[in-house]
N, C-alpha and C. Protein backbone atom coordinates (compact mmCIF):
# COMPACT_ATOMS: atom_id res chain seq x y z
N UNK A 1 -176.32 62.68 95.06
CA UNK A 1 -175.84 64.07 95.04
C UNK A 1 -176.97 65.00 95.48
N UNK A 2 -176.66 66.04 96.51
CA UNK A 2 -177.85 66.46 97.00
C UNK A 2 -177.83 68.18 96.40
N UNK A 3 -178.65 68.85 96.76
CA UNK A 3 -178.64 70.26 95.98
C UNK A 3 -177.77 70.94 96.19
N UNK A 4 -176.78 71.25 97.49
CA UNK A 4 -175.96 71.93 97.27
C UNK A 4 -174.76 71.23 96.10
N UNK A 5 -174.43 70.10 96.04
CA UNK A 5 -173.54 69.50 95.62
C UNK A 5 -173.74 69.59 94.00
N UNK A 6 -175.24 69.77 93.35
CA UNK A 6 -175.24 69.95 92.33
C UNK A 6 -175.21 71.75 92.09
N UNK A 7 -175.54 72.59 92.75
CA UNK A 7 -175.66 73.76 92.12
C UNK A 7 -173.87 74.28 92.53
N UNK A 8 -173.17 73.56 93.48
CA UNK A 8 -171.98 73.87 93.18
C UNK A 8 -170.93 73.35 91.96
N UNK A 9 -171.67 72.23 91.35
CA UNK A 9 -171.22 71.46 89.68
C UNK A 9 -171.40 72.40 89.32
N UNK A 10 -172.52 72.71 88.92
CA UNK A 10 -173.23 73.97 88.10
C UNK A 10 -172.37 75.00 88.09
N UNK A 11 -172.04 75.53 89.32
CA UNK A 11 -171.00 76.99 89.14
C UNK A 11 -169.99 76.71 88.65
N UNK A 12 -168.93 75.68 89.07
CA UNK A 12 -167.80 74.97 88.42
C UNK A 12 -168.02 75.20 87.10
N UNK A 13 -169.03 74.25 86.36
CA UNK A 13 -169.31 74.30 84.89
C UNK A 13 -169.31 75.59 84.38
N UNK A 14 -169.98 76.42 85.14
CA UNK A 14 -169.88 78.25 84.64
C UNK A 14 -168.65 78.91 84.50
N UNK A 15 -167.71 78.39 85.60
CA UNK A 15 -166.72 79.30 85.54
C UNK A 15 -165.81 78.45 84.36
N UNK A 16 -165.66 77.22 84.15
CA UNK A 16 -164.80 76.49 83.20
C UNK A 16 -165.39 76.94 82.06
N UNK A 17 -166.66 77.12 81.60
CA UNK A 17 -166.83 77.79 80.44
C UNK A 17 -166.50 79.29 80.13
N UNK A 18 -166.79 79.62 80.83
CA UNK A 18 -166.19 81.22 80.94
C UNK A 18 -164.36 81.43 80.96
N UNK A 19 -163.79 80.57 81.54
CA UNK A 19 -162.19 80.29 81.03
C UNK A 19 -162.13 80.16 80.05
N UNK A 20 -162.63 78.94 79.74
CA UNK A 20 -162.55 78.28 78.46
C UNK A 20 -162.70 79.21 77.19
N UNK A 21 -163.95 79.76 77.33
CA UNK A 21 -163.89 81.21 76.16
C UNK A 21 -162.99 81.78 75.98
N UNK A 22 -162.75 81.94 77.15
CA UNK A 22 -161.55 83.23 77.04
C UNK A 22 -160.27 82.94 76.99
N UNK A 23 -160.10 81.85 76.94
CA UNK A 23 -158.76 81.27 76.25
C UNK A 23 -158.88 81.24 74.74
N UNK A 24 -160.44 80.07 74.18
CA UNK A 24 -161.06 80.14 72.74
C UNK A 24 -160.47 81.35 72.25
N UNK A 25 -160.47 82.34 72.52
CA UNK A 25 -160.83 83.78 72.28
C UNK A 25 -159.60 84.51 71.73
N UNK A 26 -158.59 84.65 72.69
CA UNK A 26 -157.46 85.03 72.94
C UNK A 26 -156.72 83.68 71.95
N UNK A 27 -156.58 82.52 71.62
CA UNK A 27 -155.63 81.42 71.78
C UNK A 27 -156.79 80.65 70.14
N UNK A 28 -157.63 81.42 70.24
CA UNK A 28 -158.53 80.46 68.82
C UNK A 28 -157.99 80.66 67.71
N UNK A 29 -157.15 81.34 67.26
CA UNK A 29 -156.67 81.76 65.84
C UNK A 29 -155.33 81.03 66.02
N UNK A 30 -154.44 80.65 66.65
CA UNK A 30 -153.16 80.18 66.81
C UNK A 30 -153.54 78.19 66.69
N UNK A 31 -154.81 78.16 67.45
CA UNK A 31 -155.03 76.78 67.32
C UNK A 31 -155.67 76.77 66.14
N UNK A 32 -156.46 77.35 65.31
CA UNK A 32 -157.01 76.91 64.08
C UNK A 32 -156.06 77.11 62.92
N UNK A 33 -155.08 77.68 63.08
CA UNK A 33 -153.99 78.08 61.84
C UNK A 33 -153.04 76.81 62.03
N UNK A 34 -152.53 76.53 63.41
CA UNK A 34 -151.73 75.04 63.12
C UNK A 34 -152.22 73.94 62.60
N UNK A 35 -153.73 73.91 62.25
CA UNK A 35 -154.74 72.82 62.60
C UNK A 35 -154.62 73.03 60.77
N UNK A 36 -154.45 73.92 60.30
CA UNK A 36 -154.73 74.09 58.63
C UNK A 36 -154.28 73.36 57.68
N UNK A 37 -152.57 72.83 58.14
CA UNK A 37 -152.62 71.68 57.08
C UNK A 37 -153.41 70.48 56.77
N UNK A 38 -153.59 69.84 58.19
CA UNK A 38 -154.57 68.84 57.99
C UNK A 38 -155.53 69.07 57.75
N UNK A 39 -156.72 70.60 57.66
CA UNK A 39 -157.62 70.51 57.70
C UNK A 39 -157.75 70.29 55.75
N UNK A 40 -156.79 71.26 55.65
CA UNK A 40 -156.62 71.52 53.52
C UNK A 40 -156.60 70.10 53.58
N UNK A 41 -155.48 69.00 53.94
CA UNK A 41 -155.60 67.84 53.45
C UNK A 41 -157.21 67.05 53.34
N UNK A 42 -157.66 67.35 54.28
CA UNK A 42 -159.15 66.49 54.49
C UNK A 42 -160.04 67.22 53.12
N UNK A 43 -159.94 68.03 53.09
CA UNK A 43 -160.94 69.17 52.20
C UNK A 43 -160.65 68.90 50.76
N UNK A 44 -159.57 68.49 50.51
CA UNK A 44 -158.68 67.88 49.08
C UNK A 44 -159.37 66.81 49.07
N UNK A 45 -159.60 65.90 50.02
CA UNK A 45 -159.71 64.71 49.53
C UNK A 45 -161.69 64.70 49.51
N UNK A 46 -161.89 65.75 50.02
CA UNK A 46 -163.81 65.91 49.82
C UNK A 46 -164.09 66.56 48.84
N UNK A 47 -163.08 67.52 47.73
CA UNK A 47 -163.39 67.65 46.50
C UNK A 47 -162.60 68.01 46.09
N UNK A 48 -162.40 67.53 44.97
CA UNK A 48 -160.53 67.32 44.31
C UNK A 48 -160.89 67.81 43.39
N UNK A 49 -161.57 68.73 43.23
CA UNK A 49 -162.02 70.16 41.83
C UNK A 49 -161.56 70.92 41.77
N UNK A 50 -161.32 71.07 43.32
CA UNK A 50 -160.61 72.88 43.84
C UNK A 50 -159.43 72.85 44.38
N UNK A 51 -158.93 73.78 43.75
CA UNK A 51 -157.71 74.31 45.13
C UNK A 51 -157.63 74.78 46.13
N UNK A 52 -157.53 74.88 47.63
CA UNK A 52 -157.81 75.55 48.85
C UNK A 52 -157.09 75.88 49.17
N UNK A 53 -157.39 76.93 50.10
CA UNK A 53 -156.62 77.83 50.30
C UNK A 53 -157.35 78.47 51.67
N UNK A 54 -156.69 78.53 53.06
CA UNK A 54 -157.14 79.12 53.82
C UNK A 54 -156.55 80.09 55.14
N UNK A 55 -157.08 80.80 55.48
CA UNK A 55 -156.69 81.95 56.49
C UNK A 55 -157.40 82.90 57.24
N UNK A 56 -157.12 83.08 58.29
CA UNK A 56 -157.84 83.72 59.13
C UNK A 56 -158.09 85.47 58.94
N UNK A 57 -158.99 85.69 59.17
CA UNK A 57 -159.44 86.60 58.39
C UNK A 57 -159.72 87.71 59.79
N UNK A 58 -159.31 88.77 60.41
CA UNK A 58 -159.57 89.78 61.24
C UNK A 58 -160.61 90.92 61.39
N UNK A 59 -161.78 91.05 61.67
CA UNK A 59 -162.73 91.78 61.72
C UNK A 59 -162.19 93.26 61.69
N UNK A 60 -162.65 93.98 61.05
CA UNK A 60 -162.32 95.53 60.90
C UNK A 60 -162.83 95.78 62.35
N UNK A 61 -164.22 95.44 62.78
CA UNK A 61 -164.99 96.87 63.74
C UNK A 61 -164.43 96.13 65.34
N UNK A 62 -163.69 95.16 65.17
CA UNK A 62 -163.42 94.29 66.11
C UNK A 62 -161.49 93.26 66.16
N UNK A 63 -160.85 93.83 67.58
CA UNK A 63 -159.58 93.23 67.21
C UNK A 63 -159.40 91.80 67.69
N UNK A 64 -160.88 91.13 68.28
CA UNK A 64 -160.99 89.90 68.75
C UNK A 64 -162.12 89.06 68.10
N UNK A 65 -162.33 89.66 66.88
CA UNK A 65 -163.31 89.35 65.96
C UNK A 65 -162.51 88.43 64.64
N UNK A 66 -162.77 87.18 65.09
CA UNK A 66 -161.81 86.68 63.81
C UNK A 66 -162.89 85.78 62.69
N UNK A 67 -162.78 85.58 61.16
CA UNK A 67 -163.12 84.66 60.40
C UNK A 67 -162.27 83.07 59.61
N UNK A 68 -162.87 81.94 59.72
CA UNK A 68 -161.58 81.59 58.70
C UNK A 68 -162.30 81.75 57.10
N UNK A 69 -161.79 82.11 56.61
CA UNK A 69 -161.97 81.99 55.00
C UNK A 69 -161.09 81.15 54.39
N UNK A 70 -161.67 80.96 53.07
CA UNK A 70 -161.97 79.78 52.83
C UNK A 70 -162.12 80.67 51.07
N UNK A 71 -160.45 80.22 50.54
CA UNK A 71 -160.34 80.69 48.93
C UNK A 71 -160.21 79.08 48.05
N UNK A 72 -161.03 79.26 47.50
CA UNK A 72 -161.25 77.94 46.00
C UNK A 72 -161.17 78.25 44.86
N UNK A 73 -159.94 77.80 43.71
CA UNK A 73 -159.90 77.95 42.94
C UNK A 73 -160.09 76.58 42.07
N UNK A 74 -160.82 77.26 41.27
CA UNK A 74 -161.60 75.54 40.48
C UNK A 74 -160.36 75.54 39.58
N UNK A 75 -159.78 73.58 39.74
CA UNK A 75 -159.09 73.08 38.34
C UNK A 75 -159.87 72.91 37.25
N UNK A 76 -161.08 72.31 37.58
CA UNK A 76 -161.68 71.60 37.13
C UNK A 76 -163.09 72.16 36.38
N UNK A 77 -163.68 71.88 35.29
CA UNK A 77 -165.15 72.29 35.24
C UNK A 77 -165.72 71.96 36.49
N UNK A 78 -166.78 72.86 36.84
CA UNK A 78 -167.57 72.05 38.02
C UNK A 78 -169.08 72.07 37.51
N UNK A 79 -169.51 70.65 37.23
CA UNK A 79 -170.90 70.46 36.82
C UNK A 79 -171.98 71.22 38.02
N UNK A 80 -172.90 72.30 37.08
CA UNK A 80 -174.13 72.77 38.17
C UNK A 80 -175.13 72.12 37.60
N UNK A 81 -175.35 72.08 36.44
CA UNK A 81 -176.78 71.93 35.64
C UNK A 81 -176.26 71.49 34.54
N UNK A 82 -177.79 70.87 33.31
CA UNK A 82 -177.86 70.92 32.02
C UNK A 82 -177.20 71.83 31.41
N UNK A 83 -177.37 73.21 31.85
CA UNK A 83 -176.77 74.27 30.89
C UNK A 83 -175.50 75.37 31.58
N UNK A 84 -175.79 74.72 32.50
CA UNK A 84 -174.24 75.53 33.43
C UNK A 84 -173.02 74.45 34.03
N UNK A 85 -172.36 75.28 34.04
CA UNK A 85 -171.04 74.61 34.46
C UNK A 85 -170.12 75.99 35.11
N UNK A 86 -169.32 75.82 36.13
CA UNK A 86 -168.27 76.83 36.51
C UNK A 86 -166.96 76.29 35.82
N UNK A 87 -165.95 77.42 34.99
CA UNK A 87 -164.98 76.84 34.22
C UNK A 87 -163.93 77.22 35.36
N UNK A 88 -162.59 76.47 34.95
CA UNK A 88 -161.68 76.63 35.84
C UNK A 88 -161.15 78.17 35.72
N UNK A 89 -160.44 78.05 36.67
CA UNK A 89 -159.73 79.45 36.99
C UNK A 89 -160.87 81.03 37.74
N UNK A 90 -162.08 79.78 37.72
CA UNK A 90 -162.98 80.84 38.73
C UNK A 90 -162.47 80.60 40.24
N UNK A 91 -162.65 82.00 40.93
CA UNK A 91 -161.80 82.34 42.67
C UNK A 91 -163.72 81.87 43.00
N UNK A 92 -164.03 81.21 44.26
CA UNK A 92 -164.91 81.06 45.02
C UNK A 92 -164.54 81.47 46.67
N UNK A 93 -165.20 82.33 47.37
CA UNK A 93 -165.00 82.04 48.79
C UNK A 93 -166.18 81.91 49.65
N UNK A 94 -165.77 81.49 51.01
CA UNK A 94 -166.65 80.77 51.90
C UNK A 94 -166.25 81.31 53.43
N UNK A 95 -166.78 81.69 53.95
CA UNK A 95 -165.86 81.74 55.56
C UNK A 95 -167.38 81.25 56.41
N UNK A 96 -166.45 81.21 58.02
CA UNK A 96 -167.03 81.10 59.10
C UNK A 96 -167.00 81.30 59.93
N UNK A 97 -167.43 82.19 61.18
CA UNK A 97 -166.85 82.45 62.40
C UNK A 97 -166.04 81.66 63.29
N UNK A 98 -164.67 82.28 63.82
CA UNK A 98 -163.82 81.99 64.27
C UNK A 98 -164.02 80.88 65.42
N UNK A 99 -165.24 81.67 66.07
CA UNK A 99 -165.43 81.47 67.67
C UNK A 99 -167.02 80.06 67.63
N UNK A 100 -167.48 80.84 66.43
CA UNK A 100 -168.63 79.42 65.71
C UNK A 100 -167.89 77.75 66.06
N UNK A 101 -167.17 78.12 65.24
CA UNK A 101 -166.30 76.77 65.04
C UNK A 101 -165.92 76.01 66.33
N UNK A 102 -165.99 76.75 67.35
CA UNK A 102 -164.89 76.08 68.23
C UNK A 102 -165.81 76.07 69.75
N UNK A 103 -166.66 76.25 69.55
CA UNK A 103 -168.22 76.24 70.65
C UNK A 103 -168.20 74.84 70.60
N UNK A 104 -167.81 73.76 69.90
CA UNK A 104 -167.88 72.33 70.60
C UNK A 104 -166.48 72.13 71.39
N UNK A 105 -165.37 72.46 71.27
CA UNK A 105 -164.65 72.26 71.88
C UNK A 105 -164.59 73.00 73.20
N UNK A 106 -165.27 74.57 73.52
CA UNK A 106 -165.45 74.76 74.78
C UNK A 106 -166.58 73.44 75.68
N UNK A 107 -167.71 73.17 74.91
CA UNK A 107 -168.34 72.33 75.67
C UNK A 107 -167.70 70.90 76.27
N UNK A 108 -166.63 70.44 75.51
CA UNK A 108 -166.10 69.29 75.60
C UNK A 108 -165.43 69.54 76.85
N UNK A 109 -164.15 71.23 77.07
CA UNK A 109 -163.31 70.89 78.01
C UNK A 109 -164.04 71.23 79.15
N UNK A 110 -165.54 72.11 79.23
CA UNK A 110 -166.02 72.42 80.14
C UNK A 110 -166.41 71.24 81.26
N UNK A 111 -166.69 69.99 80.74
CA UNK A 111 -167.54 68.90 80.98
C UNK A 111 -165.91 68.25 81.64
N UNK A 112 -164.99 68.14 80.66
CA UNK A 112 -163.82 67.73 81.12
C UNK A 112 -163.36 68.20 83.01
N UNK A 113 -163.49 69.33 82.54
CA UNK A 113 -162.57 69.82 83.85
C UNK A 113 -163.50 70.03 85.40
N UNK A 114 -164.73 70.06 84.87
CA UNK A 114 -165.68 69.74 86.08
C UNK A 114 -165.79 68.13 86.50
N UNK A 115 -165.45 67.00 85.99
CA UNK A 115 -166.03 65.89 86.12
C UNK A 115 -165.08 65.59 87.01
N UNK A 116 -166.12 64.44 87.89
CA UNK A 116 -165.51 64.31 89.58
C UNK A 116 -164.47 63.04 89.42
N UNK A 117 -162.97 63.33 89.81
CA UNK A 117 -161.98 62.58 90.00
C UNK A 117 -161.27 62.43 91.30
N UNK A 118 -160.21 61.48 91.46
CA UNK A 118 -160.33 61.18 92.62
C UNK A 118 -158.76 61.77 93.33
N UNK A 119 -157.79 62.26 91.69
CA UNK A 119 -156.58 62.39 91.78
C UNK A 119 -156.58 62.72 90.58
N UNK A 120 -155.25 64.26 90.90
CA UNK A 120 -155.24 65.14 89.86
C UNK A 120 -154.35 64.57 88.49
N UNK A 121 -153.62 63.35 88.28
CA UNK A 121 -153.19 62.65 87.47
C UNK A 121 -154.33 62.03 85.91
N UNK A 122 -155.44 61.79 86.94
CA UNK A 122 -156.31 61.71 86.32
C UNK A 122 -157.15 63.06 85.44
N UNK A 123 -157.09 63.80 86.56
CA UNK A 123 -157.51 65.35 85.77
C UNK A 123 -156.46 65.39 84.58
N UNK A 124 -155.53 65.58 84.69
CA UNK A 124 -154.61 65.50 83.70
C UNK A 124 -154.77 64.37 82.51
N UNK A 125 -154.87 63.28 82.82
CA UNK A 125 -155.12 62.30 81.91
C UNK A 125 -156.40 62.69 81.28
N UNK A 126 -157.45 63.09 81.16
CA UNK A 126 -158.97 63.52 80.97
C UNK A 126 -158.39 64.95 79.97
N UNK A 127 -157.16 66.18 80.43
CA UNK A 127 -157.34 67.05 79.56
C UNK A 127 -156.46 66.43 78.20
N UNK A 128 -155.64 65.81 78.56
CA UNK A 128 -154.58 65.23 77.45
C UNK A 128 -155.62 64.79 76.14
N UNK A 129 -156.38 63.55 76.49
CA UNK A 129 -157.79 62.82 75.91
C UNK A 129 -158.20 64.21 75.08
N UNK A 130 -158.55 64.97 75.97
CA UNK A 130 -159.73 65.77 75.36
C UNK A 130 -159.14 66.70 74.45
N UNK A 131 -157.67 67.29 74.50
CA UNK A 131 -156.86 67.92 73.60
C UNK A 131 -156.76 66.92 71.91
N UNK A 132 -156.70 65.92 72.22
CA UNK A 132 -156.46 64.81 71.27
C UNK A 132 -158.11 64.68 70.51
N UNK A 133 -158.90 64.35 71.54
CA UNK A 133 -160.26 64.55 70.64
C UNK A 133 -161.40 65.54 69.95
N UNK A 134 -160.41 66.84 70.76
CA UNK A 134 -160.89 68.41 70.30
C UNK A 134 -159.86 68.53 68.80
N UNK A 135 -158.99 67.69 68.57
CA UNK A 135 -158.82 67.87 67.41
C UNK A 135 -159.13 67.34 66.12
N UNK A 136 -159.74 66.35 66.80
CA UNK A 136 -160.77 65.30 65.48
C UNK A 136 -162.16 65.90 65.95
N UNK A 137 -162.45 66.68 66.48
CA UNK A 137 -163.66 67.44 66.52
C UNK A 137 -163.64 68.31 65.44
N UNK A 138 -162.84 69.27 65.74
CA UNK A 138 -162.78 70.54 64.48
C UNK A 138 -162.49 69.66 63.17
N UNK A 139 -161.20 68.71 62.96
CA UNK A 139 -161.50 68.34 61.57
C UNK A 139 -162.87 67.44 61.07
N UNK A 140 -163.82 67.04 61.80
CA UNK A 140 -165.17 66.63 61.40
C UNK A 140 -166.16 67.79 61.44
N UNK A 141 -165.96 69.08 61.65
CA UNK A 141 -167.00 69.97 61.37
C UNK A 141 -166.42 71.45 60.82
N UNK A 142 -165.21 71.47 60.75
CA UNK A 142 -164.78 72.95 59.54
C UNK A 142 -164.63 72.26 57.81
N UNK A 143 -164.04 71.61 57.79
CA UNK A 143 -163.99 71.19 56.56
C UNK A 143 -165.53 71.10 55.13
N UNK A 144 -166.11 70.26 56.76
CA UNK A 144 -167.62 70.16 55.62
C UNK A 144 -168.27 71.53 55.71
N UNK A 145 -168.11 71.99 57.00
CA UNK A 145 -168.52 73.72 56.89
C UNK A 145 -168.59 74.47 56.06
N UNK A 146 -166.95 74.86 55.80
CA UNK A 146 -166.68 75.50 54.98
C UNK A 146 -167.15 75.09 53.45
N UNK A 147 -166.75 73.76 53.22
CA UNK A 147 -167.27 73.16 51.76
C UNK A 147 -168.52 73.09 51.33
N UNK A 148 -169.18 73.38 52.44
CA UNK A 148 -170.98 72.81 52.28
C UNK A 148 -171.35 74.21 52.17
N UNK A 149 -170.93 75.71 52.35
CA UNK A 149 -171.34 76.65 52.28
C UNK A 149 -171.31 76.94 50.60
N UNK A 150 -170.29 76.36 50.22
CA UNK A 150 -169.62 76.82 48.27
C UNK A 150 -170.78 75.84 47.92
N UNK A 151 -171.33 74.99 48.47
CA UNK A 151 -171.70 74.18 47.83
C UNK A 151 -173.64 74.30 47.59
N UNK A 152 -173.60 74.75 49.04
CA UNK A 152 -175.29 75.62 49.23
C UNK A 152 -175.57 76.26 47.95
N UNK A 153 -174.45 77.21 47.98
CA UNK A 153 -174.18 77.86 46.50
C UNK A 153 -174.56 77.41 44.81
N UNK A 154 -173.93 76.61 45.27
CA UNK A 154 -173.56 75.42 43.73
C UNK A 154 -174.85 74.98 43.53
N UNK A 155 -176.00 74.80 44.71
CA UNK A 155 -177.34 74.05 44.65
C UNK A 155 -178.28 74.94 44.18
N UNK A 156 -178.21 76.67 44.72
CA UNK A 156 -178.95 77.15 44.52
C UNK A 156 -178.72 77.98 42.40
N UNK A 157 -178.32 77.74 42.41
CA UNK A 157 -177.69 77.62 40.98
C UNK A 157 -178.19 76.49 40.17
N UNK A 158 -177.86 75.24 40.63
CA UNK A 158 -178.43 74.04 39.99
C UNK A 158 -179.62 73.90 40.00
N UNK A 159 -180.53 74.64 40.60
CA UNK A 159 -182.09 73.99 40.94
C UNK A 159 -182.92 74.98 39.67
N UNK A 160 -182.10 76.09 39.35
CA UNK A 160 -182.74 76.84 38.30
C UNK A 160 -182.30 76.31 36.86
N UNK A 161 -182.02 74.96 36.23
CA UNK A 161 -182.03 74.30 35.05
C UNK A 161 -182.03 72.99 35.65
N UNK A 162 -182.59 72.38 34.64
CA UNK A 162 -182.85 70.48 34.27
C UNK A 162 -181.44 69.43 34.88
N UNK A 163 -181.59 68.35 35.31
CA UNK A 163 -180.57 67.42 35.72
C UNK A 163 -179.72 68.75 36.46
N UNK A 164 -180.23 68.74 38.00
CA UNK A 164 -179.43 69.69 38.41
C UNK A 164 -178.03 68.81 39.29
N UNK A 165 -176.87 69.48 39.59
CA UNK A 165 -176.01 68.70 40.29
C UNK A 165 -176.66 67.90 41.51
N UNK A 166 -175.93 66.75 41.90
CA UNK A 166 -175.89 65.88 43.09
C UNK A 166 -175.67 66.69 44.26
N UNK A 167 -176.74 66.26 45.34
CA UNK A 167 -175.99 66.66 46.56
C UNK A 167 -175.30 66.06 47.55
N UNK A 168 -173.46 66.42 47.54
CA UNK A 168 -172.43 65.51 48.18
C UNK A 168 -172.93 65.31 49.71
N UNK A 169 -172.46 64.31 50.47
CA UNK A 169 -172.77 63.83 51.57
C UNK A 169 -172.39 65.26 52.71
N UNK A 170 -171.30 65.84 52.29
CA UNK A 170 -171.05 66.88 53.29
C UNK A 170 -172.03 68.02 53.56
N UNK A 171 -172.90 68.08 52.40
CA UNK A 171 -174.18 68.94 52.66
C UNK A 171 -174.82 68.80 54.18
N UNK A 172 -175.28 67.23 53.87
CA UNK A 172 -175.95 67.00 55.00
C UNK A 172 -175.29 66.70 56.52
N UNK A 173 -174.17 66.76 56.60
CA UNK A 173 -173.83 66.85 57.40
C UNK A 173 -173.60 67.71 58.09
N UNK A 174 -172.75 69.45 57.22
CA UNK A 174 -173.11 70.57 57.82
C UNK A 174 -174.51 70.89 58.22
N UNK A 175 -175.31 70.75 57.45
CA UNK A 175 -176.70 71.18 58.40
C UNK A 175 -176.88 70.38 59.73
N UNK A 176 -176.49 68.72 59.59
CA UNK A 176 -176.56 68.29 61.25
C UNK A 176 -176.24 68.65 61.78
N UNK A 177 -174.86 69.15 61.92
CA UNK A 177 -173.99 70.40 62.74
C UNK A 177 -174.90 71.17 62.71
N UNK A 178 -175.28 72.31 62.26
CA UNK A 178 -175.45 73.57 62.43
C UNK A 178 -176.82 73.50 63.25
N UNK A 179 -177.68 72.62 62.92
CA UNK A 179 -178.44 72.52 63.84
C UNK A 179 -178.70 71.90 65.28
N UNK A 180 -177.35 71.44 66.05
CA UNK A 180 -177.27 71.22 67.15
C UNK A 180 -176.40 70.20 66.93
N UNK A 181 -175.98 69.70 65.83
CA UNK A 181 -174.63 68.29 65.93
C UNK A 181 -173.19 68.91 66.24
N UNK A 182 -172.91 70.07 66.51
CA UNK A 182 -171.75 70.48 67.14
C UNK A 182 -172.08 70.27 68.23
N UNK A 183 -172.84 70.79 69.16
CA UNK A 183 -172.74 70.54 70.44
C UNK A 183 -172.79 68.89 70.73
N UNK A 184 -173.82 67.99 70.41
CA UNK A 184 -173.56 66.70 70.29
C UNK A 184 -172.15 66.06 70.51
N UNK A 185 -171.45 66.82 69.17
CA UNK A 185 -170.05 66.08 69.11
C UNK A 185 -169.15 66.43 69.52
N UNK A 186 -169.22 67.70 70.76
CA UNK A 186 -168.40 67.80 71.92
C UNK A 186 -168.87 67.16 72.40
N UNK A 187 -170.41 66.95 73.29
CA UNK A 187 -170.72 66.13 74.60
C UNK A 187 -170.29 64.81 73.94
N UNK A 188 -170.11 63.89 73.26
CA UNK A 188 -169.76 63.19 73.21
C UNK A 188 -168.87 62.87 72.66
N UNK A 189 -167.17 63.70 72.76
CA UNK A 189 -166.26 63.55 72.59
C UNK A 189 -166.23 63.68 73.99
N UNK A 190 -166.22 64.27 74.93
CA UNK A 190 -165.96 64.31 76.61
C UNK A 190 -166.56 62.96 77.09
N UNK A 191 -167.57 62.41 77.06
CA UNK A 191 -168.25 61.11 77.23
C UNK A 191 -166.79 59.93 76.15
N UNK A 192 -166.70 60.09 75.43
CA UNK A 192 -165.35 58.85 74.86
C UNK A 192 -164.09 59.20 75.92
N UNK A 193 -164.18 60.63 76.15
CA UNK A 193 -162.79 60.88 76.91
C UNK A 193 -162.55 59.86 78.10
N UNK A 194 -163.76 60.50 79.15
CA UNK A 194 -164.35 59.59 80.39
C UNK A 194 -163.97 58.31 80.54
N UNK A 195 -164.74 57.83 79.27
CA UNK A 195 -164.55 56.18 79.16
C UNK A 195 -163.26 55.53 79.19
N UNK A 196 -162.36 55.94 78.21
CA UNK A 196 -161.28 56.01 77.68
C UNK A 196 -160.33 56.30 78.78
N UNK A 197 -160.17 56.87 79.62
CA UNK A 197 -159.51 57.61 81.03
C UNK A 197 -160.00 55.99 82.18
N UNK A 198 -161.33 56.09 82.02
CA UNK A 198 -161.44 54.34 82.70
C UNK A 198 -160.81 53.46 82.52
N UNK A 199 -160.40 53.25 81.52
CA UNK A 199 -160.16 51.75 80.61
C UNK A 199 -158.64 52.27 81.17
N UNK A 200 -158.15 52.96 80.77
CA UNK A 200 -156.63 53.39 81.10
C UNK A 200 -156.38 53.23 82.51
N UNK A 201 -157.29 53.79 83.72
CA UNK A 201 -156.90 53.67 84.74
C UNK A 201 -157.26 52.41 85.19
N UNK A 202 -158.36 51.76 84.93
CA UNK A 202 -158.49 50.19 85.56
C UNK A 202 -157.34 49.36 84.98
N UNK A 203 -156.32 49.57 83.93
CA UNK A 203 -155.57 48.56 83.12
C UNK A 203 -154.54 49.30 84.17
N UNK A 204 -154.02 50.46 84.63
CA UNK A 204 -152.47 50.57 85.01
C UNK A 204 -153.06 49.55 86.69
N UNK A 205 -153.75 49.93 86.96
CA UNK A 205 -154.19 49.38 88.13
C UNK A 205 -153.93 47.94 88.28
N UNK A 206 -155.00 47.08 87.37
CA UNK A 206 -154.75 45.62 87.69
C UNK A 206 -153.28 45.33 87.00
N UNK A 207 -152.25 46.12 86.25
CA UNK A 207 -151.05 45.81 85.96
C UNK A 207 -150.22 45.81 87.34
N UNK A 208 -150.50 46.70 87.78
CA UNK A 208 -149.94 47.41 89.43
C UNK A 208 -150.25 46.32 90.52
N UNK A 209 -151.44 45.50 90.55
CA UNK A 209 -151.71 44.89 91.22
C UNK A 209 -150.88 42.89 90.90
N UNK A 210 -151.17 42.94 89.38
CA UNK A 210 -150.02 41.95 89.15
C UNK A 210 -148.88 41.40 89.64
N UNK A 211 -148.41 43.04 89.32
CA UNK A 211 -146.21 42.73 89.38
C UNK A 211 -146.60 42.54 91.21
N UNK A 212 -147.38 42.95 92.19
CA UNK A 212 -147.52 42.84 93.32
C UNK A 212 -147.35 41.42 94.08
């Protein structure tokens, strides 16, 4: 690939991200609200203390400014410390930017819709993939998001008395995210897509070549 051929990728990639936003943008609150049952289900089963409860939340100084929040109501005691505990029927909330959240899935379709094919069937086959794996994207990084923020909480509480609470696995995982494992787990949800789009097209192929 010689220089013009890459700095014209390059623009491609610019302008698909710049769509891509602006779809995110316009179209991000409609995809994260259908996405909510399953996401409550996953979040139930990462701490079965609370009740959840979630919704998108609209910026006052801004009408394209969205949050999801993120309401918890404890069933349960929730152990902090030796001498603390949260009793039930305490409200907790948590949010996160709308557009935060969903910065791996622009990177995923950006990579998608620039990558060199040979026939637009295939382009098509590549966005289908990537619709399917942009949605096990967001449920592997809002859930612990949101939970790992109540929970930051819960730590900084516990560290001021003796036998302070455990820290659940989703801790550490939001911080991998936040420090560059979202983008990661778009580029390599577009990289499974790729692959996956191979395997599919070499199998209709030597089937095609069979019945021949």
């Amino acid at each position: 690939m010689n220089r013009r051929d890459l700095i014209f990728l390059a623009l491609k990639g610019l302008l698909a991200w710049l769509i891509l936003s602006g779809l995110v943008l316009y179209f991000g609150e409609w995809l994260v609200k259908g996405l909510f049952p399953v996401i409550r289900a996953v979040m139930m089963m990462m701490s079965q203390e609370l009740s959840l409860n979630l919704k998108v939340v609209k910026s006052a100084q801004s009408q394209l400014d969205y949050s999801i929040e993120l309401s918890a109501w404890v069933l349960r005691p929730v152990y902090i410390n030796a001498k603390l505990v949260i009793p039930p029927g305490t409200d907790l909330k948590s949010s996160i930017h709308l557009l935060h959240s969903l910065v791996p899935l622009v990177i995923e379709g950006s990579i998608l819709l620039v990558w060199p094919v040979q026939r637009w069937p295939q382009r098509l086959l590549l966005i289908v993939l990537g619709l399917l794996t942009a949605v096990l994207v967001i449920i592997a990084i809002l859930p612990a998001h949101l939970l790992g923020i109540l929970e930051m909480s819960f730590q900084d509480m516990a560290l001021t008395g003796q036998n302070p609470r455990p820290i659940p696995w989703f801790v550490d995982w939001m911080v991998f995210c936040e420090m560059g494992g979202r983008w990661l787990l778009g580029i390599t949800a577009a990289w499974l897509c790729i692959q996956l789009q191979r395997r599919l097209i070499r199998g209709v192929q030597v089937n095609v070549t069979s019945m021949q």
